[in-house]
Protein backbone atom coordinates (compact mmCIF):
# COMPACT_ATOMS: atom_id res chain seq x y z
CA UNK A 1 -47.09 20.06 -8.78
CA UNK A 2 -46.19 17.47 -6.56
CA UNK A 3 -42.10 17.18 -8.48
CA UNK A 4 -42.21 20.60 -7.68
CA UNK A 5 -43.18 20.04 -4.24
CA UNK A 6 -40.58 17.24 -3.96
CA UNK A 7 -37.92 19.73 -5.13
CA UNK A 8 -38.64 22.35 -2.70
CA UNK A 9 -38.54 19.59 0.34
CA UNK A 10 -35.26 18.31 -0.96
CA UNK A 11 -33.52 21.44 -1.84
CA UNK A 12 -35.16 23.19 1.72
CA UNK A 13 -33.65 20.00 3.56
CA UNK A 14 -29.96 20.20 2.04
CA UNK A 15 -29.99 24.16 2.95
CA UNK A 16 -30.62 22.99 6.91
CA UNK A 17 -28.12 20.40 6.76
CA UNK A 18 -25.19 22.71 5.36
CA UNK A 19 -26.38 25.19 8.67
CA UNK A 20 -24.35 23.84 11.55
CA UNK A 21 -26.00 24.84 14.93
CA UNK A 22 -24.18 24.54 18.49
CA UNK A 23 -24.70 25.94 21.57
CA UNK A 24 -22.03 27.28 23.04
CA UNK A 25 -21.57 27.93 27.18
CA UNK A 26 -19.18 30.14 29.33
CA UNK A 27 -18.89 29.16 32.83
CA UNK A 28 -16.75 30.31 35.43
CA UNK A 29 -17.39 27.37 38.06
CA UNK A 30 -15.33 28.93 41.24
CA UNK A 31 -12.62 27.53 41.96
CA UNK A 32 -12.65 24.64 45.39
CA UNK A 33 -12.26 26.74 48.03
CA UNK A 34 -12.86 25.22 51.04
CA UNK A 35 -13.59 28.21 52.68
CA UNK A 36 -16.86 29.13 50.73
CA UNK A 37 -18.79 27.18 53.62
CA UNK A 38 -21.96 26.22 51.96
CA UNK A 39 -21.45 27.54 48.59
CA UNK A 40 -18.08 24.85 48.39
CA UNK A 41 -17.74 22.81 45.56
CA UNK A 42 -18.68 19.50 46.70
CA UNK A 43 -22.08 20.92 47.36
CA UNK A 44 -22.10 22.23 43.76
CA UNK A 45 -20.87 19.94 41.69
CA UNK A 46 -24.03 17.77 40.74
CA UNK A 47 -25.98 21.35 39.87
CA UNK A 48 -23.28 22.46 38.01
CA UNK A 49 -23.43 19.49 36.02
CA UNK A 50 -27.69 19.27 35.45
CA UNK A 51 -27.41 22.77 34.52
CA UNK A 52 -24.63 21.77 31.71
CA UNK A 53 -26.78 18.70 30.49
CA UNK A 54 -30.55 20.46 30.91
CA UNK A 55 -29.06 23.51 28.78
CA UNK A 56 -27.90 21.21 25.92
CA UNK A 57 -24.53 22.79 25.88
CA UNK A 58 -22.36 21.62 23.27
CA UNK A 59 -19.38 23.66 24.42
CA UNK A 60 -18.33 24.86 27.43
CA UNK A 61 -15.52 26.95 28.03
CA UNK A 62 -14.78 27.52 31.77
CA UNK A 63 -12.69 29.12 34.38
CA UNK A 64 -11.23 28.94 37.56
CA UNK A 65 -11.34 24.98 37.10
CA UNK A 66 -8.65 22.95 38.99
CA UNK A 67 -8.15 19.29 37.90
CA UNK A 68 -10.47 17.70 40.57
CA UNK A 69 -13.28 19.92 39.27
CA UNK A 70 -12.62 18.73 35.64
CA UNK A 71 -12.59 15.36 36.55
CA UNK A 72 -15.32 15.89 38.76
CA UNK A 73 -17.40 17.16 36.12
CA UNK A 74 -15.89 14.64 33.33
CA UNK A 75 -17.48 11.88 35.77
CA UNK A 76 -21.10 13.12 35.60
CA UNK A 77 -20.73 14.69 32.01
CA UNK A 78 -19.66 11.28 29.75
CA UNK A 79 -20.91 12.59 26.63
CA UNK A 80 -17.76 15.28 26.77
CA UNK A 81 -13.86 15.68 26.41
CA UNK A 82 -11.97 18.14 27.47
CA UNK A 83 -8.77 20.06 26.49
CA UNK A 84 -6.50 22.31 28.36
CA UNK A 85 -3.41 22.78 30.72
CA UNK A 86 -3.04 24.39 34.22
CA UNK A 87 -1.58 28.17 34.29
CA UNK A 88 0.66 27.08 36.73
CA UNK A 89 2.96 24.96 35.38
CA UNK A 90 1.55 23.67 31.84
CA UNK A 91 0.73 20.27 33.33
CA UNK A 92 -1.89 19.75 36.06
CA UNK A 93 -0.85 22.73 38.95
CA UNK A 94 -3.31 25.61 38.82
CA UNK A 95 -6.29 26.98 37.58
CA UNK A 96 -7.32 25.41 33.95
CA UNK A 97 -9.27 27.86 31.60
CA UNK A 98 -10.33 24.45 29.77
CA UNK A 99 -12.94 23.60 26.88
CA UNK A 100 -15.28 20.75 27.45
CA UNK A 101 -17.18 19.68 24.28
CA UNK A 102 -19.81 16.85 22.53
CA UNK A 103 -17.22 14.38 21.68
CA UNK A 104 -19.75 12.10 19.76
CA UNK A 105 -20.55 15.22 17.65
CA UNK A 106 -17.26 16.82 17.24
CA UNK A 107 -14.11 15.67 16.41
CA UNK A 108 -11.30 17.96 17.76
CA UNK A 109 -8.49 18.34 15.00
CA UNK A 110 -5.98 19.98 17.50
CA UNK A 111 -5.48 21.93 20.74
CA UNK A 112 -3.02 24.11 22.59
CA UNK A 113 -2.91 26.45 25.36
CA UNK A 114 -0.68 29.57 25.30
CA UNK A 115 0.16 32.03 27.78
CA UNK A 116 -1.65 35.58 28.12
CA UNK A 117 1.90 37.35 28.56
CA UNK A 118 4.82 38.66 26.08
CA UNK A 119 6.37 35.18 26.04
CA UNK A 120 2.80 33.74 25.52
CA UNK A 121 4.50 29.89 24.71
CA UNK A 122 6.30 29.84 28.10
CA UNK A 123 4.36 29.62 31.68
CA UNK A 124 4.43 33.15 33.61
CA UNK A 125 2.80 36.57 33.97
CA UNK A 126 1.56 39.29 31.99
CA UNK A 127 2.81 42.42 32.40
CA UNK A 128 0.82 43.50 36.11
CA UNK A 129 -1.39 40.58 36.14
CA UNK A 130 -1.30 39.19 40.16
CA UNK A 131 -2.16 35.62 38.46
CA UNK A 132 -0.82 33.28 35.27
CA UNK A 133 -3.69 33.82 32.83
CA UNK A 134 -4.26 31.51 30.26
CA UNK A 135 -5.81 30.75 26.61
CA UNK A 136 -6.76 27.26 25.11
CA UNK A 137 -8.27 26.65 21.91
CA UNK A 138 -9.61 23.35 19.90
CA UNK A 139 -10.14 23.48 16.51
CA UNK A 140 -12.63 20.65 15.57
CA UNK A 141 -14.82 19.48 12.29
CA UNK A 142 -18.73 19.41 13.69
CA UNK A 143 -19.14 15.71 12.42
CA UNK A 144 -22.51 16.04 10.86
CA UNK A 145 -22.16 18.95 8.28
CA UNK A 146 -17.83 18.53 7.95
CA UNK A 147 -17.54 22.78 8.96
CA UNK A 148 -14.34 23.39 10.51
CA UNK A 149 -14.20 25.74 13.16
CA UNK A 150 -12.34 27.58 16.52
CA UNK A 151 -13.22 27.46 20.14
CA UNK A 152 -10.76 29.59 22.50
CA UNK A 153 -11.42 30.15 25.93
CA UNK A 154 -9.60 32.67 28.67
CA UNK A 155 -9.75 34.23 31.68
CA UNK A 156 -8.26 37.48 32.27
CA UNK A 157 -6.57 39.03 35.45
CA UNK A 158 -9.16 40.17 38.01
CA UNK A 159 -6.46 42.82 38.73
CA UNK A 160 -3.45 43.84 36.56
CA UNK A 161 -5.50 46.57 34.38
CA UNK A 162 -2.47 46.63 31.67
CA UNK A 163 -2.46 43.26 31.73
CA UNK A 164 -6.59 42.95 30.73
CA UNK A 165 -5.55 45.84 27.50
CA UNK A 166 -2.85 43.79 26.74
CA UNK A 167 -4.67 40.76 26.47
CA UNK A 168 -7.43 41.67 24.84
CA UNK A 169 -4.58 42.92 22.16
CA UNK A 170 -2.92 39.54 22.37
CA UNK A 171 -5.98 37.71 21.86
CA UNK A 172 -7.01 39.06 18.83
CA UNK A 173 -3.47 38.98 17.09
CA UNK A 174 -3.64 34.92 17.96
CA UNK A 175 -6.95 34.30 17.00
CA UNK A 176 -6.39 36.05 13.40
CA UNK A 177 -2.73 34.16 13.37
CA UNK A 178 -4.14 30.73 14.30
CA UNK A 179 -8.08 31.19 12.84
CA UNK A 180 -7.31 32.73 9.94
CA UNK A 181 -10.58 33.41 7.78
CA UNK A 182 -12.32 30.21 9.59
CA UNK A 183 -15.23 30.77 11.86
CA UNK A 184 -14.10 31.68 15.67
CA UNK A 185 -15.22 31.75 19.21
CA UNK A 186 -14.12 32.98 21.90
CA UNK A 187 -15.42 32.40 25.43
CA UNK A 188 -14.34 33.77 28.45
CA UNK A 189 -14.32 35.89 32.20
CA UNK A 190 -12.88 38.87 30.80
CA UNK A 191 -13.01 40.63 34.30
CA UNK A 192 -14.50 44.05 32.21
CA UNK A 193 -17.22 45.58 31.59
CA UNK A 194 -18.48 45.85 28.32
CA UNK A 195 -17.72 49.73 28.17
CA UNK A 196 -14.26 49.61 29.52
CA UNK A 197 -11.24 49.64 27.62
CA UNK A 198 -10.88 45.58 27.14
CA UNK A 199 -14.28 44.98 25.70
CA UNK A 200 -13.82 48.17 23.42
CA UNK A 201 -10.50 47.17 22.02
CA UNK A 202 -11.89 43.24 21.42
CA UNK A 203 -14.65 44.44 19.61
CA UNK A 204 -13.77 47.83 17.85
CA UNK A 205 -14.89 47.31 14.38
CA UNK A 206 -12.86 49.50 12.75
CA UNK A 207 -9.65 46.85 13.21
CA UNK A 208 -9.97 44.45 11.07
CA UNK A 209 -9.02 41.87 13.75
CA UNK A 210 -11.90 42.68 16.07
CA UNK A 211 -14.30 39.87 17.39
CA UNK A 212 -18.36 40.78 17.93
CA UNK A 213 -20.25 40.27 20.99
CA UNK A 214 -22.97 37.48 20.64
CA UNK A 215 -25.32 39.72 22.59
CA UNK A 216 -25.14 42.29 20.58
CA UNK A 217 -26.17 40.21 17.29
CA UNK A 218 -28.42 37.81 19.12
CA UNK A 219 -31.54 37.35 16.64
CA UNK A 220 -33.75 37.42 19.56
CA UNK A 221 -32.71 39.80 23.32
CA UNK A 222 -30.96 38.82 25.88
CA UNK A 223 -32.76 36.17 28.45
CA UNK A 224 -32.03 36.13 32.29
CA UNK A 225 -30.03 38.61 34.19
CA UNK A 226 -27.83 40.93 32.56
CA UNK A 227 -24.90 41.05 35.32
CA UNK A 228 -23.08 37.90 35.53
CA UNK A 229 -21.27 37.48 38.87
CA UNK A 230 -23.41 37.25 41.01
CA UNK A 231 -21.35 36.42 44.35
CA UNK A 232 -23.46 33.33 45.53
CA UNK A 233 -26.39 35.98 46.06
CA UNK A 234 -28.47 35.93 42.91
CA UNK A 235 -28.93 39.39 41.38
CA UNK A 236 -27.66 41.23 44.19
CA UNK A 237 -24.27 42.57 42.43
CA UNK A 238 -25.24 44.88 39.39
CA UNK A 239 -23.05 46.67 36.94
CA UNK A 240 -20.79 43.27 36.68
CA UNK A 241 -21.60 41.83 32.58
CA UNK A 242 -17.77 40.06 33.00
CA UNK A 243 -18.63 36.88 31.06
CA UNK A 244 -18.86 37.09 27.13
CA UNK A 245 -19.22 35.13 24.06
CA UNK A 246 -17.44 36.79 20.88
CA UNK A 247 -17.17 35.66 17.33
CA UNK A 248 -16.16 36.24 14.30
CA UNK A 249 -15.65 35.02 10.33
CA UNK A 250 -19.36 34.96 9.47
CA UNK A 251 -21.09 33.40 12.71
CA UNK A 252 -24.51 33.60 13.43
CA UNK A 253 -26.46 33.83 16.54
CA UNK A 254 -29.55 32.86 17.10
CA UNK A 255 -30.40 33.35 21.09
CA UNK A 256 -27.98 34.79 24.07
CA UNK A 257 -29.02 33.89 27.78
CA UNK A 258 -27.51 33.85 31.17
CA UNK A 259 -29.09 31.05 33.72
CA UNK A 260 -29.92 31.51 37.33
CA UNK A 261 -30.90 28.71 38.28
CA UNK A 262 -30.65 27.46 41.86
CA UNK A 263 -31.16 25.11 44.01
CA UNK A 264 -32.63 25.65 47.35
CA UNK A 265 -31.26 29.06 47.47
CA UNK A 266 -27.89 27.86 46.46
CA UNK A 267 -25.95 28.28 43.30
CA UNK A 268 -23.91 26.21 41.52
CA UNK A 269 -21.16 29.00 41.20
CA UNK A 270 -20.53 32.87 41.82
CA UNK A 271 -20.72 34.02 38.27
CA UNK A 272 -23.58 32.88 36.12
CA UNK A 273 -23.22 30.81 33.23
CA UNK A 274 -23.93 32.48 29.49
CA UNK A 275 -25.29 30.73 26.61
CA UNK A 276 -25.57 31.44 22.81
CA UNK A 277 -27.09 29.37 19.95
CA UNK A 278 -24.51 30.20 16.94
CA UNK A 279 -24.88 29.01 13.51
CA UNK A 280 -21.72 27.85 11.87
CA UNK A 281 -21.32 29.85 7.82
């Protein structure tokens, strides 16, 4: 009885070891506007971060992030790296639509950002987008288990509405061309409701391509509010779910949230953040 016990421990334990668990965070941070007044980024820095670390995020893919917020945040988050490139110019200039990430407990293989336009591998617009609009992606080995994975992250045009189809069309065709049959996620503002015509065409299940909204599969409902901007004013704003977590290729999740914390009244950014607890096939 007790080999047989002994067994069952051992063959239970290597089961939970193979399972790869992360906890992946969207985060539009608003970009430093120095006209926000109170709500201004050097008064939300520090929450932003605590929020990050008291959340356990392993991955954070964010938006509207200029370099002096990155390195802002690198400062009080040592435990992470970070990959991406400005919109603007491919270097520094701009808004980044970066991916912070564990760097003790992942090891990213390679990175790239690419362009959310026809001529995706050169800086410009997208069709009737009023902004550059980017796409960065890591793909990294979780260093405990050896599973190989995707993280992409994006922001789409707050504007151009043939621009949001169109990149919700380009996005999938990259993710199947660069993820292949490997596991994928994709964070990101997406600007769109989840019944309007982006959201639809990203997770239509009848193309084979399609991606599938963590909140839809979470093994437990949704926590905290179900709009995500929230303007600096809480809950006030309804009818605006604009921040998602998709994947695809066999991914798991076990719990979906969006946090509300704040501080005094005041928040550490106009949209709020969105978690998910995925398990890696």
């Amino acid at each position: 009885m007790k080999n047989v016990l002994f067994s069952f421990l051992i063959l239970s334990s290597c089961f939970f070891e193979s399972k790869a668990q992360i906890k992946v965070m969207t985060f539009n941070i608003r970009y430093d506007n120095k006209e926000d007044g109170i709500n201004q980024w050097s008064n939300r820095k520090e929450h932003a971060a605590e929020l990050i670390k008291f959340h356990g995020a392993d991955f954070i893919g964010m938006q509207e992030a200029l370099i002096n917020q990155i390195k802002d945040l690198s400062a009080q988050l040592p435990d992470f790296a970070w990959i991406g490139k400005g919109r603007d110019d491919g270097k520094e200039a701009g808004e980044f639509s970066p991916i912070m990430y564990q760097k003790k407990k992942f090891t990213l293989l390679k990175s790239h950002t690419f362009w959310l336009s026809d001529s995706c591998e050169k800086v410009g617009f997208g069709w009737d987008a009023v902004c550059r609009r980017v796409v960065t992606y890591g793909y990294f080995k979780e260093n405990k288990t050896g599973k190989l994975f995707y993280v992409f992250n994006t922001h789409f045009d707050h504007k151009g509405q043939v621009a949001r189809r169109e990149s919700s069309k380009l996005v999938l065709k990259k993710i199947a061309e660069i993820a292949g049959k490997k596991p994928a996620i994709l964070t990101g503002d997406f600007n769109a409701k989840p019944d309007s015509e982006p959201i639809q065409i990203i997770t239509q299940e009848n193309d084979p391509l399609h991606l599938t909204d963590t909140e839809k599969i979470s093994k437990t409902p949704h926590y905290g509010p179900y709009s995500t901007f929230n303007g600096f004013k809480g809950e006030e704003i309804p009818d605006s779910h604009i921040d998602y977590i998709f994947v695809k290729n066999g991914i798991k999740c076990l719990s979906h949230a969006s946090h509300s914390e704040a501080w005094e009244g005041l928040y550490p950014s106009d949209h709020f953040p969105v978690s998910a607890v995925l398990v890696l096939p």
